[in-house]
C-alpha atoms as a PDB file:
ATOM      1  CA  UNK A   1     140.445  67.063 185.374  1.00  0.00           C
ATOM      2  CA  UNK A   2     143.816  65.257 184.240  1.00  0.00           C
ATOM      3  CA  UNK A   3     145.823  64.763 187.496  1.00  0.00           C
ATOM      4  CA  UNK A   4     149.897  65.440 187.474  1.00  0.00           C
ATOM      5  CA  UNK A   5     152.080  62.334 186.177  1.00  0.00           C
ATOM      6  CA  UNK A   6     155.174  61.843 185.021  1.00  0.00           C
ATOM      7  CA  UNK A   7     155.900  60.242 182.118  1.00  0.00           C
ATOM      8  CA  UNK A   8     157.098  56.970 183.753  1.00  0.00           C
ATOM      9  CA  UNK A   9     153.948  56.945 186.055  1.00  0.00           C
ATOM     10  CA  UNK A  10     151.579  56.933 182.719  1.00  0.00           C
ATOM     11  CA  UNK A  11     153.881  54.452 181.329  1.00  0.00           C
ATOM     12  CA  UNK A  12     153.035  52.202 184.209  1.00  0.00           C
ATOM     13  CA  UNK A  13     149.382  53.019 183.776  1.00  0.00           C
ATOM     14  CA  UNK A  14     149.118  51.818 180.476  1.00  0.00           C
ATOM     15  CA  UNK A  15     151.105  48.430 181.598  1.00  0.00           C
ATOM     16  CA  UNK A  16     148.985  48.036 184.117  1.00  0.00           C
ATOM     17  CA  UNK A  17     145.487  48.636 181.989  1.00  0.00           C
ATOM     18  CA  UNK A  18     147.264  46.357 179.284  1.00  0.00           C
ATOM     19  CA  UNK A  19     148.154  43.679 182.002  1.00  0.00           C
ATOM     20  CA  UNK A  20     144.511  43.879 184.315  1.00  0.00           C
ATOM     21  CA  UNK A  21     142.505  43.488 180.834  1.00  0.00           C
ATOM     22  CA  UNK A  22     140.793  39.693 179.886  1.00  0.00           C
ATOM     23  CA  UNK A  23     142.251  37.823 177.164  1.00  0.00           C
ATOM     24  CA  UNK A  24     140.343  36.138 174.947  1.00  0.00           C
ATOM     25  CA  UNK A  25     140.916  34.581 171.901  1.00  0.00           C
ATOM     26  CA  UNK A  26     144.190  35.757 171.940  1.00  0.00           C
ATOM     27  CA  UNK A  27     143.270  39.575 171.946  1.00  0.00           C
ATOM     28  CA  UNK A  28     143.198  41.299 175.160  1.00  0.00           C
ATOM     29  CA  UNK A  29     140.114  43.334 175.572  1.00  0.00           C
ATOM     30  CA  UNK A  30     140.741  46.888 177.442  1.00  0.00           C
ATOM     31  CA  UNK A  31     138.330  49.100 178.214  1.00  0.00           C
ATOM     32  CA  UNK A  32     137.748  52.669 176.221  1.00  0.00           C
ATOM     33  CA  UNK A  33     137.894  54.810 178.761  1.00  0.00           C
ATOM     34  CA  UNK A  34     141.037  53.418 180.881  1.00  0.00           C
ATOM     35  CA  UNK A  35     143.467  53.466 177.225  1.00  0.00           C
ATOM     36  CA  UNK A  36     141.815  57.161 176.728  1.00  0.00           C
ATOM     37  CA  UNK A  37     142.740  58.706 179.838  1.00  0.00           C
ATOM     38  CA  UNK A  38     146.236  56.825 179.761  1.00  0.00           C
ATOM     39  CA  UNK A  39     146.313  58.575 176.160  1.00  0.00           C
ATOM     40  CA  UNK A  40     145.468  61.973 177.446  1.00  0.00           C
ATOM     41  CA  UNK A  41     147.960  61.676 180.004  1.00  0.00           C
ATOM     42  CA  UNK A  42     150.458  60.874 178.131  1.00  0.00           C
ATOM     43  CA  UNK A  43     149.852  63.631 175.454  1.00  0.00           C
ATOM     44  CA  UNK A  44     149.563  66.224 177.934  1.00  0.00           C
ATOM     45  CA  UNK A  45     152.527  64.740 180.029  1.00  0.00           C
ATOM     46  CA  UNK A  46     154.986  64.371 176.755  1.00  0.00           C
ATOM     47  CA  UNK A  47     155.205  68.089 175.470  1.00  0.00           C
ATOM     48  CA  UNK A  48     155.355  69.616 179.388  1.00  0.00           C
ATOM     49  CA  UNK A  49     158.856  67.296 180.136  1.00  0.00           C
ATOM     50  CA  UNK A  50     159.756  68.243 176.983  1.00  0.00           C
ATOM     51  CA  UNK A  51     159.121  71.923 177.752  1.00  0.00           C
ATOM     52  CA  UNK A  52     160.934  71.195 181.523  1.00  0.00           C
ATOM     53  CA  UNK A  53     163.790  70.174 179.060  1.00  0.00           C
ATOM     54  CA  UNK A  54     164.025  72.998 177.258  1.00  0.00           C
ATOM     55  CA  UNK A  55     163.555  75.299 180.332  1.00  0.00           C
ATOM     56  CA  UNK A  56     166.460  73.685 181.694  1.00  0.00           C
ATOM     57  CA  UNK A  57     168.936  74.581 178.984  1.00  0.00           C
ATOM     58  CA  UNK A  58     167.645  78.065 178.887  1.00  0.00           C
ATOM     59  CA  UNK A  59     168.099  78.306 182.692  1.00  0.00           C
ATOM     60  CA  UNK A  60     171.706  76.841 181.962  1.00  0.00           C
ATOM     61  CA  UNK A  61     172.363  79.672 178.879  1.00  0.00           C
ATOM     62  CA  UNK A  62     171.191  82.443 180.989  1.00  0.00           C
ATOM     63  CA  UNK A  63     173.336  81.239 184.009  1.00  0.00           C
ATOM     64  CA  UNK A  64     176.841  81.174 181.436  1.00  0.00           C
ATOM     65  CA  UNK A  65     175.757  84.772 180.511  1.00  0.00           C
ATOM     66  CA  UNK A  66     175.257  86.238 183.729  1.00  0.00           C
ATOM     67  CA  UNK A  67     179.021  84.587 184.797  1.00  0.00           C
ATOM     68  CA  UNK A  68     180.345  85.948 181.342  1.00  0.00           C
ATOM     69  CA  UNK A  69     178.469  89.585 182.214  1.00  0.00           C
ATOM     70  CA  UNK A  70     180.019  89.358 185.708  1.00  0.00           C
ATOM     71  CA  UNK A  71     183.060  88.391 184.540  1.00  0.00           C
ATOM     72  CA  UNK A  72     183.333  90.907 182.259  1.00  0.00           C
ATOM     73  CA  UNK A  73     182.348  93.543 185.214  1.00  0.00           C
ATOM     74  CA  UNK A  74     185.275  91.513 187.393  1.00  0.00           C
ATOM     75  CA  UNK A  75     187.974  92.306 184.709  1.00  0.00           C
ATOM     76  CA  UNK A  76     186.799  96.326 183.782  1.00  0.00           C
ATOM     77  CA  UNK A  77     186.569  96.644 187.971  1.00  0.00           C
ATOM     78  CA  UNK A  78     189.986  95.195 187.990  1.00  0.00           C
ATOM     79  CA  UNK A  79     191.714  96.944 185.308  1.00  0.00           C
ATOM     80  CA  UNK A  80     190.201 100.359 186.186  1.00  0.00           C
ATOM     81  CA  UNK A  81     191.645  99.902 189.367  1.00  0.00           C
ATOM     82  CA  UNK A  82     195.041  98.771 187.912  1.00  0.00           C
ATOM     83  CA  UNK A  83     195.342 102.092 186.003  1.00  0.00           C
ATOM     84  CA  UNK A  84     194.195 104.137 188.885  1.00  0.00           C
ATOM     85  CA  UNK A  85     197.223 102.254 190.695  1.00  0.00           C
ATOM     86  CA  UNK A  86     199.980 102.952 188.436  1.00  0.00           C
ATOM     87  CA  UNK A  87     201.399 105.994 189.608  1.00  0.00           C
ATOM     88  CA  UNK A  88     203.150 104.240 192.409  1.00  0.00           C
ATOM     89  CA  UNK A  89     205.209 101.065 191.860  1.00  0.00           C
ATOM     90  CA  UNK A  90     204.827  99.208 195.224  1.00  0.00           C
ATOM     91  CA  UNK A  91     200.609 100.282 195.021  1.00  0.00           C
ATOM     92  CA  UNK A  92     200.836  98.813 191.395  1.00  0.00           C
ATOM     93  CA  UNK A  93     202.444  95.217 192.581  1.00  0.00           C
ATOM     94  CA  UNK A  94     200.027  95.278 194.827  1.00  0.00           C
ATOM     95  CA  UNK A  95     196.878  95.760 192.516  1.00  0.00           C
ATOM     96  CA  UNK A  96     198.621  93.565 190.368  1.00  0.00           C
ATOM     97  CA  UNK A  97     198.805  90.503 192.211  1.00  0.00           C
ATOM     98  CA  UNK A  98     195.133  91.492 193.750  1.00  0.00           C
ATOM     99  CA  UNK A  99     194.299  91.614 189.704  1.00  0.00           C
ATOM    100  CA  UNK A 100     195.854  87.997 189.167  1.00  0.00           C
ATOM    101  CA  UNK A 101     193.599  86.885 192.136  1.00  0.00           C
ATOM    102  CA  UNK A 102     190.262  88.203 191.303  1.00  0.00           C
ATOM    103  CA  UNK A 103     190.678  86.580 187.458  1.00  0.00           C
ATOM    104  CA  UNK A 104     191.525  83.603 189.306  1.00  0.00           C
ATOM    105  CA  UNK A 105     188.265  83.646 191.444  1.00  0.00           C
ATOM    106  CA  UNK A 106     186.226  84.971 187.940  1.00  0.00           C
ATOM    107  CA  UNK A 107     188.119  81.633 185.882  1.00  0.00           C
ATOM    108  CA  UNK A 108     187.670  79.408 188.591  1.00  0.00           C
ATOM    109  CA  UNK A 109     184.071  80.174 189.367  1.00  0.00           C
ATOM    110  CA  UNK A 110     182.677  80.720 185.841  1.00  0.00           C
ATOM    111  CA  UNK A 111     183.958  76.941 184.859  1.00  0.00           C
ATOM    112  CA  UNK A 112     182.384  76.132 187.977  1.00  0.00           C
ATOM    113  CA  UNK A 113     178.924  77.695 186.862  1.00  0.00           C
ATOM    114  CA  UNK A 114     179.081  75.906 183.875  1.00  0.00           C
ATOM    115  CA  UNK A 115     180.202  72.859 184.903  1.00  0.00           C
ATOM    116  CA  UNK A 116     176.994  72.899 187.225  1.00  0.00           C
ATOM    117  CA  UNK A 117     174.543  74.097 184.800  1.00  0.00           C
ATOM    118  CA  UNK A 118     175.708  71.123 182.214  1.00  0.00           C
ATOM    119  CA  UNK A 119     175.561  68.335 184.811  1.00  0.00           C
ATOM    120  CA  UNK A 120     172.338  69.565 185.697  1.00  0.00           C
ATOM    121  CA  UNK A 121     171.368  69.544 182.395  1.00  0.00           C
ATOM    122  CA  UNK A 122     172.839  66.224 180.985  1.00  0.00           C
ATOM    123  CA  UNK A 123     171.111  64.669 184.294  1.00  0.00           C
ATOM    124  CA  UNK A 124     167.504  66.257 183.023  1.00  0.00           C
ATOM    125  CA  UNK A 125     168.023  65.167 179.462  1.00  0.00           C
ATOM    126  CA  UNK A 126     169.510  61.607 180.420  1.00  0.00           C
ATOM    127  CA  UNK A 127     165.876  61.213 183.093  1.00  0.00           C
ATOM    128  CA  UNK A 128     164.625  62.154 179.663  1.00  0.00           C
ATOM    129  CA  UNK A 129     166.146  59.702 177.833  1.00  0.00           C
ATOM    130  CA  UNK A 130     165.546  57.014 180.432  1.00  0.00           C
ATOM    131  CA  UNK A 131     161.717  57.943 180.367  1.00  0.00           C
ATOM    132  CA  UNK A 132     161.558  57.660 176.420  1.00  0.00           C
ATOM    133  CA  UNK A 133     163.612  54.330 176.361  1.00  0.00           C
ATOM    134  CA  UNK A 134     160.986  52.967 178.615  1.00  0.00           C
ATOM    135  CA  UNK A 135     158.082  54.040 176.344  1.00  0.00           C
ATOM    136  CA  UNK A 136     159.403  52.858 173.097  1.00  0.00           C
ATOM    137  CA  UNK A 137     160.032  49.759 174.825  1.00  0.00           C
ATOM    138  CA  UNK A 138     156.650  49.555 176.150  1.00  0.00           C
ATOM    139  CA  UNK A 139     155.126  50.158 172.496  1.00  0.00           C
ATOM    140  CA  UNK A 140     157.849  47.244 171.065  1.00  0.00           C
ATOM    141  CA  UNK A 141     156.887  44.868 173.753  1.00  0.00           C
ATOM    142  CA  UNK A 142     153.206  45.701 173.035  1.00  0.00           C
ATOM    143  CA  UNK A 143     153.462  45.174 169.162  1.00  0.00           C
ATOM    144  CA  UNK A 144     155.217  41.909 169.545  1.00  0.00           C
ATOM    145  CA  UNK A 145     152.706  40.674 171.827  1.00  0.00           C
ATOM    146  CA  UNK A 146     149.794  41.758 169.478  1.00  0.00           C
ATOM    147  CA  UNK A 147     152.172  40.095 166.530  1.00  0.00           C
ATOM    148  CA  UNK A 148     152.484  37.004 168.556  1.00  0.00           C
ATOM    149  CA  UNK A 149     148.759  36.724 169.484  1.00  0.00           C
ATOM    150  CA  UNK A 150     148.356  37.263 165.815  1.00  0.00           C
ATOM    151  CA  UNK A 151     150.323  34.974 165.199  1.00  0.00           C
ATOM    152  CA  UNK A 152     148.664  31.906 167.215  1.00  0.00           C
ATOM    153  CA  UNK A 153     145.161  32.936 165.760  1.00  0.00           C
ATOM    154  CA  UNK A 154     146.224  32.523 162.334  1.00  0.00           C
ATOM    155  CA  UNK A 155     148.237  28.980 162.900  1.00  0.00           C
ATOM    156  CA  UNK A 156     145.028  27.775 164.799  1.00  0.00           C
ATOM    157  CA  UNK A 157     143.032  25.028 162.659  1.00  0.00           C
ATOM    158  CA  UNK A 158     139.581  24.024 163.672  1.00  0.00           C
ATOM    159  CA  UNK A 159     141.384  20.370 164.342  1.00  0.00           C
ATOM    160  CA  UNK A 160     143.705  21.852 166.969  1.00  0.00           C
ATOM    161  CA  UNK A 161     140.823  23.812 168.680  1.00  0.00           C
ATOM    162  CA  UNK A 162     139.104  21.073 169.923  1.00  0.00           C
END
């Protein structure tokens, strides 16, 4: 059974495998079975914070409408009551100042809604973004090391092996 990690926690597992294994000829030898279950983390990690991504903007979309649709309740409550007010001039000062108010409150607390929903959002995708930074360095740092080991074989003579 594949146990819960985050991306960043199979990241470090596959430094650490990478870092623990022997070295020898200048080739690191890691075992099979640790690189495979880093691997099936990972894949099975990946597409589920990807998913948590997406999820989040969704959450954030559905959030906007629901302000819009209440919003849009706010105004039809508040102009039904306007035009039940009208008959009287003081009741209709009244209901429309209390009008100016509640679209207030709606403006005020619909940019608040999605002010929330996008920091929470950008915050989630910028985690994201830190996570995938971290792996493609991991995979550069891990190619240049292979490149340099490569490297060193290949400029190795018999005369400057002994």
């Amino acid at each position: 059974m594949i146990e819960k990690l985050t991306l960043q926690d199979i990241i470090d597992r596959i430094d650490q495998v990478r870092e623990r294994s022997p070295r020898l000829l200048g080739y690191r030898i890691i075992k099979d079975e640790e690189l495979a279950d880093a691997v099936a983390h990972l894949r099975t990690a990946f597409p589920e914070q990807v998913r948590n991504a997406y999820a989040l903007l969704e959450q954030r979309d559905a959030l906007m409408a629901d302000a819009r649709r209440q919003c849009g309740r706010m105004i039809e409550e508040g102009q039904h009551s306007h035009d039940d007010l009208v008959a009287d001039n003081e009741i209709v000062r009244s209901a429309a100042a209390e009008r100016e108010r509640m679209m207030t409150e709606v403006v005020a607390a619909r940019k608040a809604a999605e002010q929330q929903a996008d920091e929470y959002s950008l915050k989630m995708l910028e985690q994201l973004e830190q996570i995938l930074t971290r792996l493609a360095e991991t995979v550069k740092a891990s190619e240049m090391q292979f490149h340099v080991e490569e490297k060193d074989d290949e400029t190795r003579t018999p005369e400057t092996e002994h």
